[in-house]
C-alpha atoms as a PDB file:
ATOM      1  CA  UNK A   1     118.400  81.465  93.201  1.00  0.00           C
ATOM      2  CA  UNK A   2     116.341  84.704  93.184  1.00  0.00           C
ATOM      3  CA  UNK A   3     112.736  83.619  93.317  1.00  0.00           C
ATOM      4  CA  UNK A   4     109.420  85.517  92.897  1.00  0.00           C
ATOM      5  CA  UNK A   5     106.551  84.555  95.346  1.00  0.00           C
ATOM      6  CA  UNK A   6     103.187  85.000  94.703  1.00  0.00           C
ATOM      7  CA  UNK A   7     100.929  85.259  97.870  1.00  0.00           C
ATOM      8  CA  UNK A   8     103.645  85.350 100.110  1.00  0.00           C
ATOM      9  CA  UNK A   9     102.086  86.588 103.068  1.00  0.00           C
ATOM     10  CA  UNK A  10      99.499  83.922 103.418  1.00  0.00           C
ATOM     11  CA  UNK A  11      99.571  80.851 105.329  1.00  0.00           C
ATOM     12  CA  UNK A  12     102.050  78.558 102.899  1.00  0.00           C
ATOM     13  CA  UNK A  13     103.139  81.396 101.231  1.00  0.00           C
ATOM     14  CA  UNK A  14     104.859  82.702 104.376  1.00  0.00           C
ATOM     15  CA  UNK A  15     106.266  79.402 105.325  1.00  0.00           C
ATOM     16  CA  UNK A  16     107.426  78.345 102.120  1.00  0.00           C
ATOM     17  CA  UNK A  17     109.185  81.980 102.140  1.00  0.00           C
ATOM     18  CA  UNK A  18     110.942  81.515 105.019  1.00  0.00           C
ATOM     19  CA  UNK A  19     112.211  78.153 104.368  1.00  0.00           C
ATOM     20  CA  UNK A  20     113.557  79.897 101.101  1.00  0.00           C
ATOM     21  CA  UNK A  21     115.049  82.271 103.431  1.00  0.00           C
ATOM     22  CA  UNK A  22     116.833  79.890 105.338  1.00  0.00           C
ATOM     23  CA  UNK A  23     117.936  78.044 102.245  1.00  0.00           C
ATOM     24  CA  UNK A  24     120.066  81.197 101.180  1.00  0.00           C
ATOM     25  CA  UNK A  25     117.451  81.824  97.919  1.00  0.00           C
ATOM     26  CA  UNK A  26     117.123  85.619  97.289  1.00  0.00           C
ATOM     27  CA  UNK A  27     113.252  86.006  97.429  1.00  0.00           C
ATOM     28  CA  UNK A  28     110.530  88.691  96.550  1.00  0.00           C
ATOM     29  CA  UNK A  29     107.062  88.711  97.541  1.00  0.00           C
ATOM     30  CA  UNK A  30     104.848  89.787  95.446  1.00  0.00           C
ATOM     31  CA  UNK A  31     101.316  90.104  97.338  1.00  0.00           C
ATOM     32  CA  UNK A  32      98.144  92.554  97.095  1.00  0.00           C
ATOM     33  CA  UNK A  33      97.692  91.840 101.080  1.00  0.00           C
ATOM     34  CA  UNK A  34      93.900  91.522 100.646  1.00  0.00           C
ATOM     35  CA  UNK A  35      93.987  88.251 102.321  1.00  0.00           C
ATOM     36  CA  UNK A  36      97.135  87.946 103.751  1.00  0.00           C
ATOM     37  CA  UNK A  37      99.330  89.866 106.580  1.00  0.00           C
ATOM     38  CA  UNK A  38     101.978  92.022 105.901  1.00  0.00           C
ATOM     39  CA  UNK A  39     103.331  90.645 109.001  1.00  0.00           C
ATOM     40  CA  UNK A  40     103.811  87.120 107.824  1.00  0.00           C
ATOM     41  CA  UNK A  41     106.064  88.355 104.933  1.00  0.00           C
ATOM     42  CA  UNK A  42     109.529  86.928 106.414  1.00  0.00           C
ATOM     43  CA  UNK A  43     111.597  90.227 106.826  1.00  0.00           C
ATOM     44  CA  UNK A  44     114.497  88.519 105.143  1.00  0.00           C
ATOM     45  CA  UNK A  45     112.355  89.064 101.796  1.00  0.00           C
ATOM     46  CA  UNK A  46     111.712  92.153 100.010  1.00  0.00           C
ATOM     47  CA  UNK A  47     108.095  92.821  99.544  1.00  0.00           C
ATOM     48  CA  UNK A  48     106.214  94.173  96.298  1.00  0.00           C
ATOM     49  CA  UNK A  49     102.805  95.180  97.121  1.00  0.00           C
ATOM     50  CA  UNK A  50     101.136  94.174  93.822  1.00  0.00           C
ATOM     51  CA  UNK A  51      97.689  92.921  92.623  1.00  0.00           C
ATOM     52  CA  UNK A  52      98.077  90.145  89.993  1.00  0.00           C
ATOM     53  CA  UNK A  53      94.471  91.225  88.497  1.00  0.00           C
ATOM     54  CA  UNK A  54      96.204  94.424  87.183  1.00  0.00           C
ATOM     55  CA  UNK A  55      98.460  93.280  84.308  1.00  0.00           C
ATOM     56  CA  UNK A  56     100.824  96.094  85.037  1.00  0.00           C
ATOM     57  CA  UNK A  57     102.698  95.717  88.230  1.00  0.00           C
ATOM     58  CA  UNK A  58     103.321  91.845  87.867  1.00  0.00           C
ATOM     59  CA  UNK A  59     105.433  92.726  84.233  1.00  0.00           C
ATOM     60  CA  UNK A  60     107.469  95.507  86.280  1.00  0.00           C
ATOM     61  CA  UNK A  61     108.160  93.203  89.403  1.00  0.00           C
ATOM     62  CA  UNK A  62     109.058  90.537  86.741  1.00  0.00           C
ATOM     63  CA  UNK A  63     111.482  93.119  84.636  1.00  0.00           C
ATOM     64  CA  UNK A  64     113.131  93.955  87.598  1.00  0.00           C
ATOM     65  CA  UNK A  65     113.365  90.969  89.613  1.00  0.00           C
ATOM     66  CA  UNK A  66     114.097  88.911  87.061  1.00  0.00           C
ATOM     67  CA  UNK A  67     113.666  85.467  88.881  1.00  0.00           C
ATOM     68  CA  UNK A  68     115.294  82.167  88.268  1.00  0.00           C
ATOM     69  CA  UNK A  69     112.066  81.322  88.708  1.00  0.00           C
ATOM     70  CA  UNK A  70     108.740  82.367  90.415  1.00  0.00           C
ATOM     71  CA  UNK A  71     106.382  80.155  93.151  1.00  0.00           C
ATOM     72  CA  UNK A  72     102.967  81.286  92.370  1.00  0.00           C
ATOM     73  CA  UNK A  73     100.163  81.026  95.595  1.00  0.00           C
ATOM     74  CA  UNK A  74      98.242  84.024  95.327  1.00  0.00           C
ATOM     75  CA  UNK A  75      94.952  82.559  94.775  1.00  0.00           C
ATOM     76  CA  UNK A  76      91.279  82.501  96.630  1.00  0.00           C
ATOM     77  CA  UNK A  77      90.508  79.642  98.105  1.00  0.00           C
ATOM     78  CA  UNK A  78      87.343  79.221  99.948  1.00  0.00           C
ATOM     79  CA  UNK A  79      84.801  76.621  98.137  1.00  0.00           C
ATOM     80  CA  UNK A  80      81.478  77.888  99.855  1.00  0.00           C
ATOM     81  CA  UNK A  81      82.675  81.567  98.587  1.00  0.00           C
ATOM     82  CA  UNK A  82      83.643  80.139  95.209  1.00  0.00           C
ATOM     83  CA  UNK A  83      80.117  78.796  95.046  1.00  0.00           C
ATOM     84  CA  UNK A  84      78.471  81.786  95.957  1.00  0.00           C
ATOM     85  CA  UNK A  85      80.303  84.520  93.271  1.00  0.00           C
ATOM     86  CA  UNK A  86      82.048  82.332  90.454  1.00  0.00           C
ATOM     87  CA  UNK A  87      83.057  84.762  88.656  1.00  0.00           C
ATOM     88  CA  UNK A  88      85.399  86.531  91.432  1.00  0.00           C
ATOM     89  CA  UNK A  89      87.377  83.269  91.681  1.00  0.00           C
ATOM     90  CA  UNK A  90      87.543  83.233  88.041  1.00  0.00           C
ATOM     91  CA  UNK A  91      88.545  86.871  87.967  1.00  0.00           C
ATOM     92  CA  UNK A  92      91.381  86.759  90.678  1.00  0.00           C
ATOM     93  CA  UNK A  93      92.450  82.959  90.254  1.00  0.00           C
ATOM     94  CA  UNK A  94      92.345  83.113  86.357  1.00  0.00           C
ATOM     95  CA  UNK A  95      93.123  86.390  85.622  1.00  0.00           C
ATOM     96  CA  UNK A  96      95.766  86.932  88.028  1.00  0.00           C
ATOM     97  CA  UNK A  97      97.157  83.811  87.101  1.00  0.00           C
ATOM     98  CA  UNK A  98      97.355  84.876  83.150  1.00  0.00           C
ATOM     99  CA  UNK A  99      98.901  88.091  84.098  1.00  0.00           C
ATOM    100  CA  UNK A 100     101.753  86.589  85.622  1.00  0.00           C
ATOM    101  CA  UNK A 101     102.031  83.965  82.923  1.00  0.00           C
ATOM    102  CA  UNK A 102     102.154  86.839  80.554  1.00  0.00           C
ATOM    103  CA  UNK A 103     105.016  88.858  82.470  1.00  0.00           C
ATOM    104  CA  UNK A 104     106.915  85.855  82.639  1.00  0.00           C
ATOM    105  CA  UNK A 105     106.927  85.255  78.844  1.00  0.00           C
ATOM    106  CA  UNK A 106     107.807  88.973  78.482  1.00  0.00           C
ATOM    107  CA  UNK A 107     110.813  88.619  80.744  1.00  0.00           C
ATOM    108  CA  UNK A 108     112.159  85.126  79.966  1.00  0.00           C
ATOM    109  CA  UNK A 109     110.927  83.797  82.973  1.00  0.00           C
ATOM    110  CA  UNK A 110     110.019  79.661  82.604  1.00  0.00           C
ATOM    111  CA  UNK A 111     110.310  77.446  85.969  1.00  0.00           C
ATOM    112  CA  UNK A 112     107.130  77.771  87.767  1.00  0.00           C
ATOM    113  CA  UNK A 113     106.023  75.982  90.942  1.00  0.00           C
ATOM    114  CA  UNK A 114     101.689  76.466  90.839  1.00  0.00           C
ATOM    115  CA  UNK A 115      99.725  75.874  94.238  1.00  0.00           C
ATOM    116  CA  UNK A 116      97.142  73.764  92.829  1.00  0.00           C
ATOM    117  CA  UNK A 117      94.581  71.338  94.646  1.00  0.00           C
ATOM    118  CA  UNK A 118      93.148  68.027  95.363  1.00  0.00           C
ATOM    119  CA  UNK A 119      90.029  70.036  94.710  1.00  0.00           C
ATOM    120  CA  UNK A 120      90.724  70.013  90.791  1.00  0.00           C
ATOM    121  CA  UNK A 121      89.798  66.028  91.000  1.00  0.00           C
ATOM    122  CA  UNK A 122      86.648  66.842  92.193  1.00  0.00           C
ATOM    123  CA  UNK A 123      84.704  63.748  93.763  1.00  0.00           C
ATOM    124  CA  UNK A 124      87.541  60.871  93.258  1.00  0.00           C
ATOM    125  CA  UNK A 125      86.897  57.533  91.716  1.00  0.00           C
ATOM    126  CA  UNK A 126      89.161  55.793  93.920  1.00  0.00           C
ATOM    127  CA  UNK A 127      91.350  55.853  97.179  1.00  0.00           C
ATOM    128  CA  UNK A 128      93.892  56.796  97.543  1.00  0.00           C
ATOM    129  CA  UNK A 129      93.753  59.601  94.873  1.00  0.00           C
ATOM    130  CA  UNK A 130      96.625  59.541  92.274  1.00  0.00           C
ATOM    131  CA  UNK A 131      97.511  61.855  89.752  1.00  0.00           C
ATOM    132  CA  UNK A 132      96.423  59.080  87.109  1.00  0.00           C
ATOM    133  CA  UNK A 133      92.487  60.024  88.450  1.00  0.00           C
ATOM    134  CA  UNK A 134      90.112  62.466  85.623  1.00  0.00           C
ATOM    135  CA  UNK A 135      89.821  65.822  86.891  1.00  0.00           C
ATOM    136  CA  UNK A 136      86.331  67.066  87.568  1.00  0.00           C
ATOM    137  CA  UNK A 137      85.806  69.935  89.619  1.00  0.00           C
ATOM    138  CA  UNK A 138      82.915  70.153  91.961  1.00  0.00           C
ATOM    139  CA  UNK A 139      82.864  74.051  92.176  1.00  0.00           C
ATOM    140  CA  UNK A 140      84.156  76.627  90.957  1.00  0.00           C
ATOM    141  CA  UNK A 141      86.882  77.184  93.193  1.00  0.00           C
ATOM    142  CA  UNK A 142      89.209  73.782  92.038  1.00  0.00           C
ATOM    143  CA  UNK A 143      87.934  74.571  88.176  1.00  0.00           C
ATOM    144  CA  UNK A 144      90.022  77.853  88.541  1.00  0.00           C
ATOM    145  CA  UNK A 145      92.649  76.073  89.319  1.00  0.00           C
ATOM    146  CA  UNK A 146      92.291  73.320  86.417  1.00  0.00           C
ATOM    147  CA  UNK A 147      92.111  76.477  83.646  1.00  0.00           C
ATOM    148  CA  UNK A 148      95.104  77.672  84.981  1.00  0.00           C
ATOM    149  CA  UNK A 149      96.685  74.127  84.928  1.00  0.00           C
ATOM    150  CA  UNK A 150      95.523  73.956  81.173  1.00  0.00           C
ATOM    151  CA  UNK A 151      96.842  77.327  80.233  1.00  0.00           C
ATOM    152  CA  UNK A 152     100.245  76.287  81.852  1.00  0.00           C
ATOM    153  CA  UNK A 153     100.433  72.967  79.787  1.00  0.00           C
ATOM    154  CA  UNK A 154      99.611  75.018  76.530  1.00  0.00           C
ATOM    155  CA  UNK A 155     102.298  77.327  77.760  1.00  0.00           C
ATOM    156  CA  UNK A 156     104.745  74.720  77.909  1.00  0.00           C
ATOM    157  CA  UNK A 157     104.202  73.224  74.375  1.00  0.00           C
ATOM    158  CA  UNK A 158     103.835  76.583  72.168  1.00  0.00           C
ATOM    159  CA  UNK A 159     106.804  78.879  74.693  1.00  0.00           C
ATOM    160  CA  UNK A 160     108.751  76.504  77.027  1.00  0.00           C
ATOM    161  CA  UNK A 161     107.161  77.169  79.943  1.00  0.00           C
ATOM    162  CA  UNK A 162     108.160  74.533  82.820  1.00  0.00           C
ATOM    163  CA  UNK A 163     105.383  74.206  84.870  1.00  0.00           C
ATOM    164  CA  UNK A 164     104.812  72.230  88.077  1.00  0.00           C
ATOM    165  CA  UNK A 165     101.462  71.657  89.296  1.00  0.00           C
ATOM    166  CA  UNK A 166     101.487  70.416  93.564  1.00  0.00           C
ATOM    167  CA  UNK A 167      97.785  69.659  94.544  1.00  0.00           C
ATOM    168  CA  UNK A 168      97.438  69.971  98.003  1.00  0.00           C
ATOM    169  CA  UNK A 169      95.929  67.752 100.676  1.00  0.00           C
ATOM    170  CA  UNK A 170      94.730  69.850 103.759  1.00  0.00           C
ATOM    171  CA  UNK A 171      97.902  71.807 104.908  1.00  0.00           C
ATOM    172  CA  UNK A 172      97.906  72.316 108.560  1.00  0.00           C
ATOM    173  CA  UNK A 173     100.716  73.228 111.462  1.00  0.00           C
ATOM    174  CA  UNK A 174     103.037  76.130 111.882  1.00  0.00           C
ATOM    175  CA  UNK A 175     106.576  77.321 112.320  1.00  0.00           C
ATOM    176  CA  UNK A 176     107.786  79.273 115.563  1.00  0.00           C
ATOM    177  CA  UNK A 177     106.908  82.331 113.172  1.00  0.00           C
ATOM    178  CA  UNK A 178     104.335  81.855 110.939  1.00  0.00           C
ATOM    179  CA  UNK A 179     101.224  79.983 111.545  1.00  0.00           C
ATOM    180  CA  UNK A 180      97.412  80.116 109.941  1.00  0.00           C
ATOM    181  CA  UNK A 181      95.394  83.326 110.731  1.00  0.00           C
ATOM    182  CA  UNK A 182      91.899  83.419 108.167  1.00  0.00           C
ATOM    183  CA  UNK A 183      89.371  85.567 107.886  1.00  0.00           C
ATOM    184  CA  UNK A 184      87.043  83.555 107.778  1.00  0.00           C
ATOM    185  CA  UNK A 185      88.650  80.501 109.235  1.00  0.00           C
ATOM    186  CA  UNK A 186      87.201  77.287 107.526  1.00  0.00           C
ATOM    187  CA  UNK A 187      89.967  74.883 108.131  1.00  0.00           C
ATOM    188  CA  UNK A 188      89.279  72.333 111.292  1.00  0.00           C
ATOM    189  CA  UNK A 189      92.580  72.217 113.000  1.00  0.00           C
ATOM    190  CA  UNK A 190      92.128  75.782 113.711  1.00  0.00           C
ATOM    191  CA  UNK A 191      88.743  76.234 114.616  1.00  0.00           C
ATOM    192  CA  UNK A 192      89.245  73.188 116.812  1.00  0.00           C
ATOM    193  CA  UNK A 193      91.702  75.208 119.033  1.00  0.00           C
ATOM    194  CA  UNK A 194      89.394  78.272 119.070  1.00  0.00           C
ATOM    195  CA  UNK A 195      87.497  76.284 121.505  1.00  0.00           C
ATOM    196  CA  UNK A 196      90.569  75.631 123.391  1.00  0.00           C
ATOM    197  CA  UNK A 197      91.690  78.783 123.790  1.00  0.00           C
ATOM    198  CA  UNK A 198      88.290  79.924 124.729  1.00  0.00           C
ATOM    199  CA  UNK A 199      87.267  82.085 121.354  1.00  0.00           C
ATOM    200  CA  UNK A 200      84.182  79.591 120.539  1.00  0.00           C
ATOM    201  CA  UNK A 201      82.221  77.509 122.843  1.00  0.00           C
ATOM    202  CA  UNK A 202      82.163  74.443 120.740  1.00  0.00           C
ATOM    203  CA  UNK A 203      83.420  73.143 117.258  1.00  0.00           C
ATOM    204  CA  UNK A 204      80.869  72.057 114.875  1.00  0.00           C
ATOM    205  CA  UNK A 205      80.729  68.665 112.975  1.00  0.00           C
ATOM    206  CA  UNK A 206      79.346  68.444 109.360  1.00  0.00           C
ATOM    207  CA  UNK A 207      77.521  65.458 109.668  1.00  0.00           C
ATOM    208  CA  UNK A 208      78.049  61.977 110.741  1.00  0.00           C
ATOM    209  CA  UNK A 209      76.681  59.784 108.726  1.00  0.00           C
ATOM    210  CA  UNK A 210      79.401  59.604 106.557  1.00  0.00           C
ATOM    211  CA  UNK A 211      80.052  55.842 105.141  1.00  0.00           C
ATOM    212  CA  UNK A 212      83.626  55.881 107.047  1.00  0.00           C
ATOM    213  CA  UNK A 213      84.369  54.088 110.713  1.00  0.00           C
ATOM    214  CA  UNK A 214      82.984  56.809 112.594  1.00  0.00           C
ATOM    215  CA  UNK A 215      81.005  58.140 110.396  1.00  0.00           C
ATOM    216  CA  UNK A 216      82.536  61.686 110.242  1.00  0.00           C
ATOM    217  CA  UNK A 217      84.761  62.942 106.906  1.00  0.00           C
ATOM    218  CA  UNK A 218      88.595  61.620 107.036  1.00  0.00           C
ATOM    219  CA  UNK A 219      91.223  63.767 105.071  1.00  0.00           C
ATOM    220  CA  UNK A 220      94.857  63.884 104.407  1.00  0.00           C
ATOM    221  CA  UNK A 221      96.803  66.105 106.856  1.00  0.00           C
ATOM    222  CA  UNK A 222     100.185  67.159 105.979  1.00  0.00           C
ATOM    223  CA  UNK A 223     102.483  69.456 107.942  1.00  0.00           C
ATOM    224  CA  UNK A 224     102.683  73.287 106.308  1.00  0.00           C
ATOM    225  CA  UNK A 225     106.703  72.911 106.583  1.00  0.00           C
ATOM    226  CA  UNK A 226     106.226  69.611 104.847  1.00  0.00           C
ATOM    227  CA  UNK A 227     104.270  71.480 102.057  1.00  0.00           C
ATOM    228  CA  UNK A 228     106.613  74.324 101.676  1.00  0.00           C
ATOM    229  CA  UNK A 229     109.825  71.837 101.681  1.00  0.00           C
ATOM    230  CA  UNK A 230     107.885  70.268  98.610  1.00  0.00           C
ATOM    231  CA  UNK A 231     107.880  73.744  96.514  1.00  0.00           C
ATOM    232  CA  UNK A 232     111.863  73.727  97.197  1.00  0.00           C
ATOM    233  CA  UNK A 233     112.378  70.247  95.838  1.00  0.00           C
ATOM    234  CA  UNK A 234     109.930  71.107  92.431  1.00  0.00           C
ATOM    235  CA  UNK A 235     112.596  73.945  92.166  1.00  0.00           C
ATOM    236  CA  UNK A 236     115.731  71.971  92.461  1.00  0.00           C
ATOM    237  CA  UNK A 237     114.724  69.585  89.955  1.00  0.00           C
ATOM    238  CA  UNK A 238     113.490  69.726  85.953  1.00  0.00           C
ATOM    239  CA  UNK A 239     111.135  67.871  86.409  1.00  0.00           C
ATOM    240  CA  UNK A 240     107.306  69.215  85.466  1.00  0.00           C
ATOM    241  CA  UNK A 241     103.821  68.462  85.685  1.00  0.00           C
ATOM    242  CA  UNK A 242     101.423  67.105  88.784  1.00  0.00           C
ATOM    243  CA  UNK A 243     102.027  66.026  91.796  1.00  0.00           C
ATOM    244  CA  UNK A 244      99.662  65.145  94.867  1.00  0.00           C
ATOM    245  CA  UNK A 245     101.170  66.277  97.863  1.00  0.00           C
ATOM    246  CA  UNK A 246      99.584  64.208 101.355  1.00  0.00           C
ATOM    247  CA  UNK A 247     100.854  62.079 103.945  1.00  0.00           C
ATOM    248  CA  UNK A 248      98.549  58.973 102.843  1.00  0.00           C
ATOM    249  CA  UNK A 249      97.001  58.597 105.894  1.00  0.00           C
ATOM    250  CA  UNK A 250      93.579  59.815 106.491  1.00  0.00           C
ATOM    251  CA  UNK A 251      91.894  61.231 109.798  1.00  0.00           C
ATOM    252  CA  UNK A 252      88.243  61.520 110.301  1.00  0.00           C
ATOM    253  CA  UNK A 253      86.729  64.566 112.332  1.00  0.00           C
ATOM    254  CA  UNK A 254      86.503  63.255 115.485  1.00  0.00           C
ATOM    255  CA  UNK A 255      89.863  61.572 115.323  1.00  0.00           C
ATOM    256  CA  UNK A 256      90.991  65.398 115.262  1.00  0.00           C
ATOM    257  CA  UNK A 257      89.246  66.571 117.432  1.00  0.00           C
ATOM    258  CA  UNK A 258      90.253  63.992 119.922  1.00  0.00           C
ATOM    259  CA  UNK A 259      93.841  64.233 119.089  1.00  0.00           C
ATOM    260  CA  UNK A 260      93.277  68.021 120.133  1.00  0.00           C
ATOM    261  CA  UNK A 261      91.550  67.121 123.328  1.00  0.00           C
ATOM    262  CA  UNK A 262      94.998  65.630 124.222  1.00  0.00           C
ATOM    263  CA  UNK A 263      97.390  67.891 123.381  1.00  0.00           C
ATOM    264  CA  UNK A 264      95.809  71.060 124.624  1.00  0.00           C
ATOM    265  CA  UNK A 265      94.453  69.423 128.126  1.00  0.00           C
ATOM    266  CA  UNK A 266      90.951  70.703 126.826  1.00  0.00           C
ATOM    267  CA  UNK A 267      87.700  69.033 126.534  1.00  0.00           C
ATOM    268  CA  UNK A 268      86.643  71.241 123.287  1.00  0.00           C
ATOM    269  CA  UNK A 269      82.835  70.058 123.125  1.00  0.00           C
ATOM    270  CA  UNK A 270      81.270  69.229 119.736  1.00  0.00           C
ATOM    271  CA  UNK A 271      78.128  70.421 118.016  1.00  0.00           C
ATOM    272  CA  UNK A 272      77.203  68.376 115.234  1.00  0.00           C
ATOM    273  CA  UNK A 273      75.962  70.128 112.202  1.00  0.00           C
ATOM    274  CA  UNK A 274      73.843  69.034 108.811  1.00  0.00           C
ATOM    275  CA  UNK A 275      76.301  68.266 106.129  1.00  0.00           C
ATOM    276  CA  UNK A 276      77.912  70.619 104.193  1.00  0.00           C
ATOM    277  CA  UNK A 277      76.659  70.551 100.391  1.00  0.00           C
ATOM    278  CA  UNK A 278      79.760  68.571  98.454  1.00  0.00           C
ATOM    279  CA  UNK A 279      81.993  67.269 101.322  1.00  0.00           C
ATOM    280  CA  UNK A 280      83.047  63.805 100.013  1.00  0.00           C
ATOM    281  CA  UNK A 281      83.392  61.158 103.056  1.00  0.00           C
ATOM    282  CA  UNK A 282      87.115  60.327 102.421  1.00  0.00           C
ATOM    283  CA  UNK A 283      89.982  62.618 100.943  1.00  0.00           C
ATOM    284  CA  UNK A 284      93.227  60.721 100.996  1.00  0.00           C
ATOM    285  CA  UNK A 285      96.566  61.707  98.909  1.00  0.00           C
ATOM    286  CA  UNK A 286      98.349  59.345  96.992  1.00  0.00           C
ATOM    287  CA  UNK A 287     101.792  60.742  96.768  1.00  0.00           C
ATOM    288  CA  UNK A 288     103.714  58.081  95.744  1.00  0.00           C
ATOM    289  CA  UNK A 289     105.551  60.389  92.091  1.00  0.00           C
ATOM    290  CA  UNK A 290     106.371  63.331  94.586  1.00  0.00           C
ATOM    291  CA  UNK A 291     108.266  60.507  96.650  1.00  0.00           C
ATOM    292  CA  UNK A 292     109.347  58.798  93.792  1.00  0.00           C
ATOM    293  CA  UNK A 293     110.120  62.028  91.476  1.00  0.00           C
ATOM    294  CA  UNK A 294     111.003  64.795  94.143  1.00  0.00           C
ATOM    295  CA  UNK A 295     112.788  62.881  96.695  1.00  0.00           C
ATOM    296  CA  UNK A 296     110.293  64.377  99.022  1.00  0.00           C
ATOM    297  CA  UNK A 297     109.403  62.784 102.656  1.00  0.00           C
ATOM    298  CA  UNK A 298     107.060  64.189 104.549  1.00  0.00           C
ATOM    299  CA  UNK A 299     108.861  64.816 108.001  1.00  0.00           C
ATOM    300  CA  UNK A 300     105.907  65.351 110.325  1.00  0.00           C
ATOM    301  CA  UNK A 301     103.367  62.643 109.344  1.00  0.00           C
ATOM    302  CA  UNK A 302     102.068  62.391 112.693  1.00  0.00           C
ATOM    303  CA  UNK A 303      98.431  64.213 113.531  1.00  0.00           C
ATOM    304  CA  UNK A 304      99.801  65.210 117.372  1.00  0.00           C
ATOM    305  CA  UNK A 305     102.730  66.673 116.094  1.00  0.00           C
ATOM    306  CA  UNK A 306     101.019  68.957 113.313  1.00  0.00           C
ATOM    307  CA  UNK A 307      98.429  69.800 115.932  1.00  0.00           C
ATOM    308  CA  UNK A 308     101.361  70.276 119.198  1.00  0.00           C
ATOM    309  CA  UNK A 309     102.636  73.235 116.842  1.00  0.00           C
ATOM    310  CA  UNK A 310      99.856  74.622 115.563  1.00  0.00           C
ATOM    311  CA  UNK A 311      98.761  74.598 119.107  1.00  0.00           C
ATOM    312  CA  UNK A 312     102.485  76.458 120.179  1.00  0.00           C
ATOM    313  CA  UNK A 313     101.587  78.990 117.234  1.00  0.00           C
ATOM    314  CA  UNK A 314      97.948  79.893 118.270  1.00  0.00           C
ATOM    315  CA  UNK A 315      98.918  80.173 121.729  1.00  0.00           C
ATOM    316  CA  UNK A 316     101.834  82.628 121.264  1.00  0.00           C
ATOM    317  CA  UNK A 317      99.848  84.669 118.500  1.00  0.00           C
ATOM    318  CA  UNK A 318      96.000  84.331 120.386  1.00  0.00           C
ATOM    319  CA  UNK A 319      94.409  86.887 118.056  1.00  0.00           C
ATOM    320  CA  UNK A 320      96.472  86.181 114.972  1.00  0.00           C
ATOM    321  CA  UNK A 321      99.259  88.185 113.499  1.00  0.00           C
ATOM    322  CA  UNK A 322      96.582  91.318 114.226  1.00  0.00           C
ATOM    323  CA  UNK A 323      97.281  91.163 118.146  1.00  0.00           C
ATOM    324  CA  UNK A 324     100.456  89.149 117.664  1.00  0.00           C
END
């Protein structure tokens, strides 16, 4: 298939593009490299440098492309920013995400795989979280990504769009190629191996009074090659609509950060911190329909393994894809 990616030189965007790659798809990128690396764009794809807030470029990529259908990840995605300067998330993650709606009405585009989030449910009723919970956004980062949900599902009904909404868990991992380079980093995995490679002194922890075994949050890890094999699956199939996308199995703080200690050799010392405004004590996916629906399996459910690579990534690429 040709297929248009969105965002597809950040983190899942470049693994989910190589995987593409590899499957024999013909693939453009389509990315305003703000946030990403031009580096992590898999050479095997051509690359459109494009910003989706600027209606323009997105229709001629579209026109000329035309895709059998188009993976869309080019988002913000930082809560704490989100909370800081609504509107920009609502700008870039709205905006942008209407502008490519648009150009794919004008060119008979329909199939679209979103990158949503967990963070659309907002502080969950119940564990683990199904797609069956209400959605209630806690900031405006995950409410971006509900409006765009809702102007996809009004899509489908009034022009045939075919829309299908994964909400991620907390992606982690790498490939031998790609691997996670932010700026800012907020994700743990990460900042945990800072310490061990000897780029931060100590990791913090956001409180630890949390009403879980250890007191510490637990999430849902799931492997970034895991992730990206989901997006291939949603476009294989006609199926649309939501779908969580976790392993099940939740990990609190310091079970990471012990599960680092043992892989890297490293005794990565902790400094606990006050708790973050929002963080709820336990995020864990119930992914039963992408099982059921998808066929999909997550490969690399274990915590060591998704930490061993992203371990093998950081320490081949220390400084990132900037001093790679």
């Amino acid at each position: 298939m040709k297929i248009l990616v969105t965002g597809g030189s950040g983190y899942i965007g470049s693994v989910t593009t190589e995987l593409l790659c590899d499957d024999g798809h013909q693939v453009t990128v389509f990315d305003n490299l703000e946030r990403g690396h031009r580096e992590a764009v898999d050479p095997r794809a051509r690359l459109v440098v494009g910003d989706l807030r600027d209606p323009r470029p997105i229709r001629e990529a579209m026109h000329q492309v035309r895709p059998d259908a188009v993976v869309h990840f080019a988002a913000y995605a930082l809560v704490g920013e989100s909370m800081r300067d609504p509107l920009l998330y609502f700008h870039n993650n709205l905006t942008g995400g209407l502008h490519l709606l648009d150009a794919m009405r004008r060119s008979g585009v329909r199939k679209i795989i979103f990158s949503s989030t967990c963070a659309t449910y907002g502080q969950p009723e119940s564990m683990p979280m199904t797609e069956a919970l209400p959605q209630r956004p806690t900031n405006p980062y995950g409410e971006s990504k509900l409006m765009l949900e809702t102007a996809m599902r009004w899509e489908q009904e009034r022009h045939g769009l075919e829309p299908v909404f994964l909400r991620y868990f907390n992606a982690a991992g790498a490939t031998e190629q790609f691997g996670e380079d932010h700026d800012p980093e907020t994700h743990l995995i990460p900042n945990v191996l800072k310490v061990a490679l000897g780029q931060a002194d100590a990791v913090p922890v956001f409180g630890d009074d949390y009403d879980t075994p250890d007191g510490t949050c637990i999430r849902d890890y799931i492997h970034i090659v895991d992730l990206a094999r989901a997006h291939i699956l949603a476009l294989e199939k006609q199926e649309t609509g939501p779908f969580n996308l976790g392993t099940g199995t939740g990990f609190s703080v310091q079970e990471v950060v012990a599960t680092c200690r043992r892989v890297t050799g490293h005794e990565i010392p902790v400094v606990l911190s006050p708790r973050r405004p929002g963080d709820p004590a336990c995020l864990v996916a119930g992914a039963e329909k992408a099982r059921d629906i998808l066929g999909w399996r997550p490969r690399h459910p274990d915590l060591a393994t998704i930490v061993q690579h992203a371990w093998d990534w950081h320490r081949a690429h220390p400084h990132g894809y900037r001093m790679a």
